[in-house]
PDB file of N, CA and C in Angstrom:
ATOM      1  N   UNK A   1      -6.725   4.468  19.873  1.00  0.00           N
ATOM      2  CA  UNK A   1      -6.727   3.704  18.632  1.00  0.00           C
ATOM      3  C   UNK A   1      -6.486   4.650  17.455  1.00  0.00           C
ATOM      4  N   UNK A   2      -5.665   4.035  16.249  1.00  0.00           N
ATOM      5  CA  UNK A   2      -5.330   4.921  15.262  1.00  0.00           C
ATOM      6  C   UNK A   2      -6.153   4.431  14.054  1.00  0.00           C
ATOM      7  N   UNK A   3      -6.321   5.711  13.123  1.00  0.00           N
ATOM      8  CA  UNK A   3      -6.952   5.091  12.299  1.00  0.00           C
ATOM      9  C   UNK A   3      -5.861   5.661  10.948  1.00  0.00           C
ATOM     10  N   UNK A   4      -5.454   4.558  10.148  1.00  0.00           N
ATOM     11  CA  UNK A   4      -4.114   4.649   9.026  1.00  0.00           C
ATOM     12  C   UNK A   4      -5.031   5.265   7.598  1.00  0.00           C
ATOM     13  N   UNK A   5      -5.031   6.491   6.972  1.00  0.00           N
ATOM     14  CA  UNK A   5      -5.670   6.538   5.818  1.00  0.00           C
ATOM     15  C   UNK A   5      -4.306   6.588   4.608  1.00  0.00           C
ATOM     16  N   UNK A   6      -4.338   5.232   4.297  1.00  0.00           N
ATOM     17  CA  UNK A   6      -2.901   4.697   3.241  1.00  0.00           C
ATOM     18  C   UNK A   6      -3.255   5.461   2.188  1.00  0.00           C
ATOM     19  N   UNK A   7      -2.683   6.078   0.740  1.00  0.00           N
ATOM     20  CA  UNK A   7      -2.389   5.917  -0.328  1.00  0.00           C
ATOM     21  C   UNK A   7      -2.006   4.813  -0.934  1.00  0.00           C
ATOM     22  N   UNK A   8      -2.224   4.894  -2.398  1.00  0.00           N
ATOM     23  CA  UNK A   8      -1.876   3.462  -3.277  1.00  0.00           C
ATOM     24  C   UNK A   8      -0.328   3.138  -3.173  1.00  0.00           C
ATOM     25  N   UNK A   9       0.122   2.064  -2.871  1.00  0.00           N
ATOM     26  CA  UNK A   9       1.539   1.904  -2.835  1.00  0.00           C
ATOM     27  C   UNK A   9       2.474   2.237  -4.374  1.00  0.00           C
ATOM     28  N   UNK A  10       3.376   2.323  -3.703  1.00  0.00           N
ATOM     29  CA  UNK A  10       4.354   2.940  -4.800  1.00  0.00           C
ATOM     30  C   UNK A  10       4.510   1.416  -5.869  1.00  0.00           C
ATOM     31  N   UNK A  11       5.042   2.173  -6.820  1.00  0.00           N
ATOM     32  CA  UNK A  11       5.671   1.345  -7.917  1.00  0.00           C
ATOM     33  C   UNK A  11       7.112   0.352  -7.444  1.00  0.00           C
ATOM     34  N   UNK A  12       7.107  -0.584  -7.831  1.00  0.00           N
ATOM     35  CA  UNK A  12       8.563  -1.052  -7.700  1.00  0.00           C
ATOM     36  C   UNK A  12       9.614  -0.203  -8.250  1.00  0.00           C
ATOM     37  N   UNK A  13       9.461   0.387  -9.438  1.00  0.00           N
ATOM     38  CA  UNK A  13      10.602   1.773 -10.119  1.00  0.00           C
ATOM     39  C   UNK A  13      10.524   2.572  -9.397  1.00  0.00           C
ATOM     40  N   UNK A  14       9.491   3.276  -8.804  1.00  0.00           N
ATOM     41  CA  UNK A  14       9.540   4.354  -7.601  1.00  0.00           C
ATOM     42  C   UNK A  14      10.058   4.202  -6.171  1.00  0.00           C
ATOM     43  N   UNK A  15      10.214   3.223  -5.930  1.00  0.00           N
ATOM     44  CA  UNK A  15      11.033   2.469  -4.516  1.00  0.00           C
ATOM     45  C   UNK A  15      12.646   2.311  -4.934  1.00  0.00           C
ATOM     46  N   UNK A  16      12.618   1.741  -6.145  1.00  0.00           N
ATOM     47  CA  UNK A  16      14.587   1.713  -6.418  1.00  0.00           C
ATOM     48  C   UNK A  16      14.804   3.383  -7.330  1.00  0.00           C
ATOM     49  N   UNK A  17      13.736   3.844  -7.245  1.00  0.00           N
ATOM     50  CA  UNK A  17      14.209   5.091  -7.806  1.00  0.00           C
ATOM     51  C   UNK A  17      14.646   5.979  -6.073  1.00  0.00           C
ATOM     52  N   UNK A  18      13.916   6.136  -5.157  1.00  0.00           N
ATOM     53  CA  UNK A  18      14.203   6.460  -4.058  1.00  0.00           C
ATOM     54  C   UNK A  18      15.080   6.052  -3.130  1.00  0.00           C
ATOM     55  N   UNK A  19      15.354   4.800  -3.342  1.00  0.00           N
ATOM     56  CA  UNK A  19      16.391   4.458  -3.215  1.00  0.00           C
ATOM     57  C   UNK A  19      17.761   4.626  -3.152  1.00  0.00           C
ATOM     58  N   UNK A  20      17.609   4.845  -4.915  1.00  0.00           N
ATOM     59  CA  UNK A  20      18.959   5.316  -5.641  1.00  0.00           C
ATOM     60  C   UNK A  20      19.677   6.461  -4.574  1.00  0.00           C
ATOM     61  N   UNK A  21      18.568   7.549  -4.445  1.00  0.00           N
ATOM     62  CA  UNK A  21      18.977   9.060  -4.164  1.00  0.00           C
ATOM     63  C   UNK A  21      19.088   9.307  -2.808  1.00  0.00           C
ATOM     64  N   UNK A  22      19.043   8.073  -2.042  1.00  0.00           N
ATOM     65  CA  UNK A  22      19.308   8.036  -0.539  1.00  0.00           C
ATOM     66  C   UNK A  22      20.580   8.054   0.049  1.00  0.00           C
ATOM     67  N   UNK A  23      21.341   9.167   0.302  1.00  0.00           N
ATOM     68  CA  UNK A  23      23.217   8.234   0.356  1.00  0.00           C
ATOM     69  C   UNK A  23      22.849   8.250   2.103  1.00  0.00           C
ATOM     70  N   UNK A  24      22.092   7.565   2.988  1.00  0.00           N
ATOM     71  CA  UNK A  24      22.410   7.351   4.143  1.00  0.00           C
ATOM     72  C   UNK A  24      21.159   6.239   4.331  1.00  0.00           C
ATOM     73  N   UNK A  25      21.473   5.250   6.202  1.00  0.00           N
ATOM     74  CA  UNK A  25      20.345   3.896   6.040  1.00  0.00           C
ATOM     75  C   UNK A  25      18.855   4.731   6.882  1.00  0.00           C
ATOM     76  N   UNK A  26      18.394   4.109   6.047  1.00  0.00           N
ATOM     77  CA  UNK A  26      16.887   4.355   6.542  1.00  0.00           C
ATOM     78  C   UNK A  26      16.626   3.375   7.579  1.00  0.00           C
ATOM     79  N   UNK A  27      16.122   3.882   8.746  1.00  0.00           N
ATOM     80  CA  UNK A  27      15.260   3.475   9.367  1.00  0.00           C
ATOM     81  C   UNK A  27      14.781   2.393   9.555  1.00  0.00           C
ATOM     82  N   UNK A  28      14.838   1.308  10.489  1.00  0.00           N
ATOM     83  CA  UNK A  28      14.277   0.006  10.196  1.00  0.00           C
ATOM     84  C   UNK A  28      12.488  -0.171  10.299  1.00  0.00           C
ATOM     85  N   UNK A  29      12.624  -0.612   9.001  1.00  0.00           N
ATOM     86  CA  UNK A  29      10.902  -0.723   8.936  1.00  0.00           C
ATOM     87  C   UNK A  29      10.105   0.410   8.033  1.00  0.00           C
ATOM     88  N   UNK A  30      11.292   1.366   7.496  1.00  0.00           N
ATOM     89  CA  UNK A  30      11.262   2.391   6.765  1.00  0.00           C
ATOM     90  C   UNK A  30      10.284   2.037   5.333  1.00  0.00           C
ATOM     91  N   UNK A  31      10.962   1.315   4.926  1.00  0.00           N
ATOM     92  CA  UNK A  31      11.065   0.850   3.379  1.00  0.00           C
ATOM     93  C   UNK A  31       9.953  -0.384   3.726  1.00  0.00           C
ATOM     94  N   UNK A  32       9.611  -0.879   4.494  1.00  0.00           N
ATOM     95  CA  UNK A  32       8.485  -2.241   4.669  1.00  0.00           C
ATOM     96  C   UNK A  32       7.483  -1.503   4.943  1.00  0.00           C
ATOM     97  N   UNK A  33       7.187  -0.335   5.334  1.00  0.00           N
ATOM     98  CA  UNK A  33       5.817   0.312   5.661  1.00  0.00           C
ATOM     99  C   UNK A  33       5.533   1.131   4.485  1.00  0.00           C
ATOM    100  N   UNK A  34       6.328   2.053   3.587  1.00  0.00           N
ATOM    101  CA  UNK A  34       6.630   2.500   2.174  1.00  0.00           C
ATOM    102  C   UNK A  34       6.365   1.663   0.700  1.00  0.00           C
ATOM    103  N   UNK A  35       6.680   0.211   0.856  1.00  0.00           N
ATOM    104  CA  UNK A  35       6.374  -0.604   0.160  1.00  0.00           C
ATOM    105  C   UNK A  35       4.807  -0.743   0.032  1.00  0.00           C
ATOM    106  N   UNK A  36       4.486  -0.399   1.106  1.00  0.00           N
ATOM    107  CA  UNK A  36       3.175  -0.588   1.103  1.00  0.00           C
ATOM    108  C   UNK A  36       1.788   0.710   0.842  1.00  0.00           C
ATOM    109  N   UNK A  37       2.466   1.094   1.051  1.00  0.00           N
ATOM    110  CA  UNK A  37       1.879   2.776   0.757  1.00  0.00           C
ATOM    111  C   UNK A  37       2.341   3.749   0.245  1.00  0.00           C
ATOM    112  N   UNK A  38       2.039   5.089  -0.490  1.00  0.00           N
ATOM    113  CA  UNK A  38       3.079   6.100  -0.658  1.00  0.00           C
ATOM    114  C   UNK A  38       2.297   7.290  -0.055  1.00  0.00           C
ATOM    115  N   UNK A  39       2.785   7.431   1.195  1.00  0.00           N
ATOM    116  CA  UNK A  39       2.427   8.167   1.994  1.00  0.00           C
ATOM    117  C   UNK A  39       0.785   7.846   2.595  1.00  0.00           C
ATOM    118  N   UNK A  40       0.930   8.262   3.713  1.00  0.00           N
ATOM    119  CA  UNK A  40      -0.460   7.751   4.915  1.00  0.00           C
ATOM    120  C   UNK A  40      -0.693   9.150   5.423  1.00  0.00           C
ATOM    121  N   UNK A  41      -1.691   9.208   5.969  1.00  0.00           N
ATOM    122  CA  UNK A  41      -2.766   9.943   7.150  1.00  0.00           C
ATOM    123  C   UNK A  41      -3.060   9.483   8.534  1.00  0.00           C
ATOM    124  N   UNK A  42      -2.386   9.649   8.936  1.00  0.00           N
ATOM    125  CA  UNK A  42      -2.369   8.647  10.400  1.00  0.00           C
ATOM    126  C   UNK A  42      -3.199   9.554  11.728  1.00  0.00           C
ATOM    127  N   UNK A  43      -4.298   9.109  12.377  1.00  0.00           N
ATOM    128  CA  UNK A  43      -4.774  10.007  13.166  1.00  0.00           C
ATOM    129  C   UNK A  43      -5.409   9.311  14.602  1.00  0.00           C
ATOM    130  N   UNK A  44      -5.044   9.772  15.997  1.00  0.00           N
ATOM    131  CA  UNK A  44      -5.716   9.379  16.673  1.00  0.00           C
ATOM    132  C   UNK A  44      -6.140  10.359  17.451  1.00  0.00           C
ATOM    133  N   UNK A  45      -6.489   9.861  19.087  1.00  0.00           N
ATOM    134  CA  UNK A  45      -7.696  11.154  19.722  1.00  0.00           C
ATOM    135  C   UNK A  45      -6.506  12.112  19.851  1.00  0.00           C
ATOM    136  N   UNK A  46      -5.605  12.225  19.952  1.00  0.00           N
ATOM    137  CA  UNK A  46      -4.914  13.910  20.020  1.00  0.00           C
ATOM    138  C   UNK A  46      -3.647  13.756  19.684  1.00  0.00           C
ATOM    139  N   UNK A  47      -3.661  12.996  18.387  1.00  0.00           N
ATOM    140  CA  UNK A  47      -2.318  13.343  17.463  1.00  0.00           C
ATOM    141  C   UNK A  47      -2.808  12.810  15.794  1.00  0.00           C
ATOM    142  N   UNK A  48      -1.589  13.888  14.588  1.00  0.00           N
ATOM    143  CA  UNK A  48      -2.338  13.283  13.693  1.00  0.00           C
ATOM    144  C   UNK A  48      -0.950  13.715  13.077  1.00  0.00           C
ATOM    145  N   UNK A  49      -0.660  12.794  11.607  1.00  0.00           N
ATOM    146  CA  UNK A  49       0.428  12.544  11.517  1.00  0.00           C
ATOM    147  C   UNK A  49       0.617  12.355   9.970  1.00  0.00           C
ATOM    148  N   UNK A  50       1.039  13.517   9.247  1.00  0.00           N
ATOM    149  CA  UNK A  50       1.359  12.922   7.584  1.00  0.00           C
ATOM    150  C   UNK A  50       2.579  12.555   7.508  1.00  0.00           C
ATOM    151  N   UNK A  51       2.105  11.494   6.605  1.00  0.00           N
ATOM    152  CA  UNK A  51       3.394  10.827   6.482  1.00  0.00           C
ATOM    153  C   UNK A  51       3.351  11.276   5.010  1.00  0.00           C
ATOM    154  N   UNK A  52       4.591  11.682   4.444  1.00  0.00           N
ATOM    155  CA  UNK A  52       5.044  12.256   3.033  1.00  0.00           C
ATOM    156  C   UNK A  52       5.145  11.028   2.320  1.00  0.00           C
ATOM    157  N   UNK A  53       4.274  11.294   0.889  1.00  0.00           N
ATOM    158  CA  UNK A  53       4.316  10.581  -0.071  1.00  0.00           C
ATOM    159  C   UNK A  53       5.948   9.714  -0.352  1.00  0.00           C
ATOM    160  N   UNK A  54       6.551   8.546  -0.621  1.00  0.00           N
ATOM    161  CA  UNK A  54       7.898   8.547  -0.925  1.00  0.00           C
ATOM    162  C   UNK A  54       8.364   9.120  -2.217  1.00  0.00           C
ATOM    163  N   UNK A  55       7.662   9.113  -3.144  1.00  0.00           N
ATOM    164  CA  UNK A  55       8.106   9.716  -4.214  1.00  0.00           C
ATOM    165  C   UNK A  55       8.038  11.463  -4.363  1.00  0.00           C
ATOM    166  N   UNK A  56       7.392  12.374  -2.900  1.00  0.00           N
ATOM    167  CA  UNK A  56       7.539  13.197  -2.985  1.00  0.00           C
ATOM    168  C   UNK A  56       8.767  13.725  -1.884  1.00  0.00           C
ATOM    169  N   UNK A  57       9.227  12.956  -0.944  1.00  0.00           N
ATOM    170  CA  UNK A  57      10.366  12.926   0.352  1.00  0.00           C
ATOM    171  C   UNK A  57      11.360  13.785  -0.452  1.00  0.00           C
ATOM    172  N   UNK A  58      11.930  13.482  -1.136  1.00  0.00           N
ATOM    173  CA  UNK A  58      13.529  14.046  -1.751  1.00  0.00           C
ATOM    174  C   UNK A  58      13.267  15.314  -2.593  1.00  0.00           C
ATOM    175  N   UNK A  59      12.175  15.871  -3.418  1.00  0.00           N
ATOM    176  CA  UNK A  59      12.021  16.978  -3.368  1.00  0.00           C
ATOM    177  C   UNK A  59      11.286  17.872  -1.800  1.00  0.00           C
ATOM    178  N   UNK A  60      10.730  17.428  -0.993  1.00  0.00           N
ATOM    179  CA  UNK A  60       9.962  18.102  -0.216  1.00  0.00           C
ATOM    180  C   UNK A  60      11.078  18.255   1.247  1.00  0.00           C
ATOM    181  N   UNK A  61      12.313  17.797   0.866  1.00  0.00           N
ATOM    182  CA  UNK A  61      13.090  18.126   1.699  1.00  0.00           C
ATOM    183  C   UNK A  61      14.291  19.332   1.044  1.00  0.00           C
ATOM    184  N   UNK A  62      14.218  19.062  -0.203  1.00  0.00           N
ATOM    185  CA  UNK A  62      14.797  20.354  -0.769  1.00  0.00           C
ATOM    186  C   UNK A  62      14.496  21.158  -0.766  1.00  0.00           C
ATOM    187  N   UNK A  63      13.218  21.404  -0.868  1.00  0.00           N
ATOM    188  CA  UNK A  63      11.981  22.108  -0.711  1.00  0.00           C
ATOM    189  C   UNK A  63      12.084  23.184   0.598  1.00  0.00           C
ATOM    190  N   UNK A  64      11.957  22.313   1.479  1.00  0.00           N
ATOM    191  CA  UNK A  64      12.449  22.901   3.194  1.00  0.00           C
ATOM    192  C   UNK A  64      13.725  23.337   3.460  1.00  0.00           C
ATOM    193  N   UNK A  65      14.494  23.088   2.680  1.00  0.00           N
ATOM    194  CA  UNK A  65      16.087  23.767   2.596  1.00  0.00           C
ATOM    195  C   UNK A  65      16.397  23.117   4.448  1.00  0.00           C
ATOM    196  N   UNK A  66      16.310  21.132   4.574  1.00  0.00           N
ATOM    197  CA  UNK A  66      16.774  20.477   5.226  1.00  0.00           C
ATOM    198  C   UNK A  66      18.342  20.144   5.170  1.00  0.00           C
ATOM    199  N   UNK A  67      19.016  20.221   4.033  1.00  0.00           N
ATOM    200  CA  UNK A  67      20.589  19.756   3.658  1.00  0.00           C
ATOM    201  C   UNK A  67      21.166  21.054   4.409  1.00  0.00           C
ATOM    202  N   UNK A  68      20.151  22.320   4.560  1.00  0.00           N
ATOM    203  CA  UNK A  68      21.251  23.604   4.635  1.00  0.00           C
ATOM    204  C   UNK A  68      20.765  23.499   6.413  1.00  0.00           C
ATOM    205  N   UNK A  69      19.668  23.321   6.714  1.00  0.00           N
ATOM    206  CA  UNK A  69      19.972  23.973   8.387  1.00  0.00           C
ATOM    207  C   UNK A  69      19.382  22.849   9.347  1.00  0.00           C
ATOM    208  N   UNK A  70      19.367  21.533   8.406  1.00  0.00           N
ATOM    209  CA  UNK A  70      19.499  20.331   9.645  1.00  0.00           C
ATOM    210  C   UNK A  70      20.087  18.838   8.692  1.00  0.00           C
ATOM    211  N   UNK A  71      21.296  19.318   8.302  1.00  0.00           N
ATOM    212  CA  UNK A  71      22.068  18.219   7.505  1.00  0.00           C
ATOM    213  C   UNK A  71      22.086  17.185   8.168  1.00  0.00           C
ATOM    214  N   UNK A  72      21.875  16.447   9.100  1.00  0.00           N
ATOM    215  CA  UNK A  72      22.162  15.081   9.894  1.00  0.00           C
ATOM    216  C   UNK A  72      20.256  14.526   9.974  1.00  0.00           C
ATOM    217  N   UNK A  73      19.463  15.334   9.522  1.00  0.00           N
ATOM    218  CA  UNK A  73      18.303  14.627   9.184  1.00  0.00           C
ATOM    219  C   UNK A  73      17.965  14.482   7.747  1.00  0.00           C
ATOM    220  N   UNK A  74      16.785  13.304   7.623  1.00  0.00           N
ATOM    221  CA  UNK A  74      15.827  13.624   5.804  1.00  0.00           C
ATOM    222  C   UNK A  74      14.467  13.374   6.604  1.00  0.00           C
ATOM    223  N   UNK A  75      13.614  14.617   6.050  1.00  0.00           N
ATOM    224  CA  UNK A  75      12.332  14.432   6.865  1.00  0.00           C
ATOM    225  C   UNK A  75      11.048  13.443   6.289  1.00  0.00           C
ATOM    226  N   UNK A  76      10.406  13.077   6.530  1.00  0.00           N
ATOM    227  CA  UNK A  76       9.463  12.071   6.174  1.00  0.00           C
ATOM    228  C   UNK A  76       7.902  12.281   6.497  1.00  0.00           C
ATOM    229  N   UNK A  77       7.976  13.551   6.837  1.00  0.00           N
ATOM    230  CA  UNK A  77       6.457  13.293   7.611  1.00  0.00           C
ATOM    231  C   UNK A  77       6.462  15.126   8.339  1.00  0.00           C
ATOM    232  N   UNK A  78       4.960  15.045   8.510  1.00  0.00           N
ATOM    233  CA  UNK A  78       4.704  16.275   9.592  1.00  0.00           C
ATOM    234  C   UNK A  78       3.458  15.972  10.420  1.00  0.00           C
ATOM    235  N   UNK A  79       2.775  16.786  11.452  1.00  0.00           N
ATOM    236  CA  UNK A  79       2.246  16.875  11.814  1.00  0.00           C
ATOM    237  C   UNK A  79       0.872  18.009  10.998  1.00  0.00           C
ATOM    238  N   UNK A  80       1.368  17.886  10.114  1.00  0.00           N
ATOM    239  CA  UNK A  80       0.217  19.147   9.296  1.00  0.00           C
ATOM    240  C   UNK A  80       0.573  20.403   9.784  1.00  0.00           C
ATOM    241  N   UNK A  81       1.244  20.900  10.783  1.00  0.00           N
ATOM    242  CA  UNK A  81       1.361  22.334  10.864  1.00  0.00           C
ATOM    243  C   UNK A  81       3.284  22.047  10.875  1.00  0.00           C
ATOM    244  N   UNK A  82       3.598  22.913  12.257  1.00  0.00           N
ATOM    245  CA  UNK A  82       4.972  23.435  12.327  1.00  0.00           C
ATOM    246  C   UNK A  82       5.955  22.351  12.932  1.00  0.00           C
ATOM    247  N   UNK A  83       5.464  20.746  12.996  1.00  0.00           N
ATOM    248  CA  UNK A  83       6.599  20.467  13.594  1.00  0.00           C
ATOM    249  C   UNK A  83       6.946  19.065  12.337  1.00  0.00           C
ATOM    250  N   UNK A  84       7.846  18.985  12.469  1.00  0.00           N
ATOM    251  CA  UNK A  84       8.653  17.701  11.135  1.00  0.00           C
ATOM    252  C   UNK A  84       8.765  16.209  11.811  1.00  0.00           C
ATOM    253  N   UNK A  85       9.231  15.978  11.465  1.00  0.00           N
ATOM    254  CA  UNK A  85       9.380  13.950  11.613  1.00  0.00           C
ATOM    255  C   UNK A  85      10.559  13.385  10.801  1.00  0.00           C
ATOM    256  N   UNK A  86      11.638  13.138  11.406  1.00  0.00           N
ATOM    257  CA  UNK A  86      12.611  13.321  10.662  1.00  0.00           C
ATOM    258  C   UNK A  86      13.455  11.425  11.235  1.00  0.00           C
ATOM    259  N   UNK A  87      14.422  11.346  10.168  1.00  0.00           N
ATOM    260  CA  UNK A  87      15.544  10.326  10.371  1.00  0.00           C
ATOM    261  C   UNK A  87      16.895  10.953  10.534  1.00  0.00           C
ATOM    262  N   UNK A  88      17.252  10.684  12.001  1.00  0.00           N
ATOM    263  CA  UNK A  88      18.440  11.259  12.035  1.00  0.00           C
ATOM    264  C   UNK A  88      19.316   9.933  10.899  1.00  0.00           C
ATOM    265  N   UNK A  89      20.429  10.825  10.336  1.00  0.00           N
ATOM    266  CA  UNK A  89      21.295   9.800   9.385  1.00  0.00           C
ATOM    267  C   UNK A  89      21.517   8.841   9.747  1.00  0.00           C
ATOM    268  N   UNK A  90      22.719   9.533  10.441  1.00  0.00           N
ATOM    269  CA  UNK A  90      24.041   8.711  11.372  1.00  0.00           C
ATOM    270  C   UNK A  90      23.510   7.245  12.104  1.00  0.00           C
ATOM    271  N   UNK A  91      22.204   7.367  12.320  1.00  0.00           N
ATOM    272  CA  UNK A  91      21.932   6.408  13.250  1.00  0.00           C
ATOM    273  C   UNK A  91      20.138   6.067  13.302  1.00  0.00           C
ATOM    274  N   UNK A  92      19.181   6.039  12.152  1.00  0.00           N
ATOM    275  CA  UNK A  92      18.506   5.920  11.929  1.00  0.00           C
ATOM    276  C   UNK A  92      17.096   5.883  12.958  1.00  0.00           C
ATOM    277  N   UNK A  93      17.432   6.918  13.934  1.00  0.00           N
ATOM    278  CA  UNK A  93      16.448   7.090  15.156  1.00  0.00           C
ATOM    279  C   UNK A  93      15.225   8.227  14.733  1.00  0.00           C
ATOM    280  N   UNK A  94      14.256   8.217  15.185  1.00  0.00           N
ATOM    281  CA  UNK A  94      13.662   9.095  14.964  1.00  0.00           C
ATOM    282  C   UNK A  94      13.428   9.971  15.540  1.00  0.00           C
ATOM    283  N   UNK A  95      12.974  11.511  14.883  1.00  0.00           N
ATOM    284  CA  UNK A  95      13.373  12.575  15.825  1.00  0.00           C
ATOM    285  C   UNK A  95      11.861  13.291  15.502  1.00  0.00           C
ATOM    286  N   UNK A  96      11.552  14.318  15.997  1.00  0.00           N
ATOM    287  CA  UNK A  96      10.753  15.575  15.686  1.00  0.00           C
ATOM    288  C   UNK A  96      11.357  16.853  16.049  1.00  0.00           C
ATOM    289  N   UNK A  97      10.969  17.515  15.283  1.00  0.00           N
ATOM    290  CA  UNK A  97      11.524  19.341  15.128  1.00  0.00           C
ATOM    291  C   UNK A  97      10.872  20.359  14.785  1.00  0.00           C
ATOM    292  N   UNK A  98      10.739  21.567  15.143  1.00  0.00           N
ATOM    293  CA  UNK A  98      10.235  22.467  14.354  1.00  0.00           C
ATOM    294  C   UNK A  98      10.397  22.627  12.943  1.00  0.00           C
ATOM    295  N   UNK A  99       9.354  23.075  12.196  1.00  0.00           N
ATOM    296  CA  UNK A  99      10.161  23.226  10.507  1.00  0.00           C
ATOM    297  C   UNK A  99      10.887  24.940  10.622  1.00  0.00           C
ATOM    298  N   UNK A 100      10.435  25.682  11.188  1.00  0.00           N
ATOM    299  CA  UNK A 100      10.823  26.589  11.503  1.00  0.00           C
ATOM    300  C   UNK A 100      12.011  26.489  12.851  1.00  0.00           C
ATOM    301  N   UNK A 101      13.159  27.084  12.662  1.00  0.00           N
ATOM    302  CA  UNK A 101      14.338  26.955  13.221  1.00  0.00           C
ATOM    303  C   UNK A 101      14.358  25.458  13.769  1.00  0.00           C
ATOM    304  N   UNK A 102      14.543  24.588  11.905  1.00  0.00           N
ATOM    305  CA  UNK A 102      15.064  23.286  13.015  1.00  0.00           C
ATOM    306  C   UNK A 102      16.661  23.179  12.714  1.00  0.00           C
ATOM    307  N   UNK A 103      16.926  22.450  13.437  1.00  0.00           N
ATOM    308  CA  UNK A 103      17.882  21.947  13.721  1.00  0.00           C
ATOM    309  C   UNK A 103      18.709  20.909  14.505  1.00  0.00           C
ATOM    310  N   UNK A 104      19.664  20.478  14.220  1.00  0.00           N
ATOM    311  CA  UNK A 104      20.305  19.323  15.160  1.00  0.00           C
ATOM    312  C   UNK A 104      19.365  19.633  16.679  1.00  0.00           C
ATOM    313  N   UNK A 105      20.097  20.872  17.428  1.00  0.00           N
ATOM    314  CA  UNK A 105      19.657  21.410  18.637  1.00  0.00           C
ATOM    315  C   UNK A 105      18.376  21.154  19.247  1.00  0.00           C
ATOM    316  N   UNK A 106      17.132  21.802  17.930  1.00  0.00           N
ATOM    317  CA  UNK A 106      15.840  21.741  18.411  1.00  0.00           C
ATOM    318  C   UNK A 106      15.204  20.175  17.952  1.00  0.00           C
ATOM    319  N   UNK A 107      15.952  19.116  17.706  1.00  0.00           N
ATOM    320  CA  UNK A 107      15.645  17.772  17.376  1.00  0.00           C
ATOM    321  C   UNK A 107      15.304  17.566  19.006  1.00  0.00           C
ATOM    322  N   UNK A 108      14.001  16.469  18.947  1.00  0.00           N
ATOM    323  CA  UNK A 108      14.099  15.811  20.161  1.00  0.00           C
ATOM    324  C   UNK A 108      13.378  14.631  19.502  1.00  0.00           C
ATOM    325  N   UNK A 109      13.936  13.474  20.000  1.00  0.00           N
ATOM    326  CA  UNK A 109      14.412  12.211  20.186  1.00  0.00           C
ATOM    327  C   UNK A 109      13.009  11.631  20.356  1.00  0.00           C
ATOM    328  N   UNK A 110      12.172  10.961  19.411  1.00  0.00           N
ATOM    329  CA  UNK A 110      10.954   9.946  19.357  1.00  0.00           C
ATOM    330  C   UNK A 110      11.528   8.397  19.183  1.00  0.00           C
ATOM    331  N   UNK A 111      11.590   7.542  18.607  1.00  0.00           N
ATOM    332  CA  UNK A 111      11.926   5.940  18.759  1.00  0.00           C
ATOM    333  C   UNK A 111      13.408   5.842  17.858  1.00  0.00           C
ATOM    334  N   UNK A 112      13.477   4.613  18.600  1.00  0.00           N
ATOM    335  CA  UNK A 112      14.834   4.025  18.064  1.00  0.00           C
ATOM    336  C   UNK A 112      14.684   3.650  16.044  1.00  0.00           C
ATOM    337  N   UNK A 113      13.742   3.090  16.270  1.00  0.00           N
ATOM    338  CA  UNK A 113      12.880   2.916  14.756  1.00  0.00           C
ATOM    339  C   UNK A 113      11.866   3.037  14.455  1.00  0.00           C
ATOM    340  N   UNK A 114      11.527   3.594  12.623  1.00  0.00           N
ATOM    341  CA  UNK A 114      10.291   3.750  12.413  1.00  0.00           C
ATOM    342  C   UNK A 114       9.531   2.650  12.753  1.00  0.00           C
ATOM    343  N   UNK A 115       9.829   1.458  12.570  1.00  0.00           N
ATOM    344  CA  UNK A 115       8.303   0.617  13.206  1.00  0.00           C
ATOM    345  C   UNK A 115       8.208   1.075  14.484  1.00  0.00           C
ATOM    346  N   UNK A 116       9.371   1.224  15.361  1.00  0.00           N
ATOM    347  CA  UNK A 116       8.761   1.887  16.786  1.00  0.00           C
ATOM    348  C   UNK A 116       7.834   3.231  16.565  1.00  0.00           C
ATOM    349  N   UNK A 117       7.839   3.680  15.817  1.00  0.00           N
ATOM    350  CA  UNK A 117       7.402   4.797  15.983  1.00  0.00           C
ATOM    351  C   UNK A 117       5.763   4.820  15.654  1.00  0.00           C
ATOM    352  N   UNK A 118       5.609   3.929  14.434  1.00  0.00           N
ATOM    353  CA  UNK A 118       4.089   3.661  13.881  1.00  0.00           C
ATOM    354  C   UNK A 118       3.985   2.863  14.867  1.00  0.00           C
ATOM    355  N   UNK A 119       4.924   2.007  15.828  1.00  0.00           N
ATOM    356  CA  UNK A 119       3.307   1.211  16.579  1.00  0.00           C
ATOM    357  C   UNK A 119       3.290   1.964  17.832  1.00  0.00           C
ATOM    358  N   UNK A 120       4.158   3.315  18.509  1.00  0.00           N
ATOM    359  CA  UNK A 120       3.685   3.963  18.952  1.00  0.00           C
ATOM    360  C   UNK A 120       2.332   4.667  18.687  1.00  0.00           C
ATOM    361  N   UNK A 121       2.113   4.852  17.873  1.00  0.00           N
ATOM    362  CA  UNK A 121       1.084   5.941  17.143  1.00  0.00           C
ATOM    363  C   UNK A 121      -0.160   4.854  17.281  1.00  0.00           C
ATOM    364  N   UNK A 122      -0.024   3.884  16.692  1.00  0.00           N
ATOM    365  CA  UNK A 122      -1.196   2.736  16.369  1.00  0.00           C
ATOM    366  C   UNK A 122      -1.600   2.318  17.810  1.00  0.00           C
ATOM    367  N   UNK A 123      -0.928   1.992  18.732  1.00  0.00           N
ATOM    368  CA  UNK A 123      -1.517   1.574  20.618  1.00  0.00           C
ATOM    369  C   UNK A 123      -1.897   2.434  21.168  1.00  0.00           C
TER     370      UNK A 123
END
């Protein structure tokens, strides 16, 4: 069983502001779980899971210098230490990676979509 520790949901200006600066599709279920929170704490018996504020995603991937050494993801999330949570572009699947040497390569393949992925986490 998971237990979700939400933040206050974003603003409606902070959702079409993130929006704006997205040039690829998010994730289905992306933006319906975001609407509702800006960024979560997600934790169960042996996994635990930040999910990045949305209004902090687009700097905190610049941040990680993601455009330069894993351009086909935007990350969304970590595990609190070394591994990422990412949307591949092209095809809105979800992946995990090291933050350290990630890349296309060291991507491996978690759900087809973010709701797959939170109700993985939540069962």
């Amino acid at each position: 069983m998971a237990t979700i520790d939400r933040n206050a949901a974003p603003t409606k200006e902070e959702i079409e502001s993130f929006l704006r600066q997205v040039d690829f599709n998010l994730s289905k279920g992306f933006i319906d779980f975001f609407k509702e929170t800006n960024g979560a704490d997600i934790s169960t018996d042996d996994k635990y899971i930040l999910l990045w504020a949305l209004t902090d995603m687009i700097q905190l991937n610049k941040e990680y210098k993601v455009e330069e050494y894993a351009p086909e993801f935007f990350i969304f999330g970590s595990d609190g230490a070394d591994t990422a949570f990412a949307i591949e572009k092209s095809t809105g699947d979800i992946y995990e990676m090291p933050f350290i040497g990630m890349s296309k390569e060291q991507a491996v393949f978690k759900n087809k979509t973010f709701a797959d992925f939170i109700e993985n986490l939540v069962l």
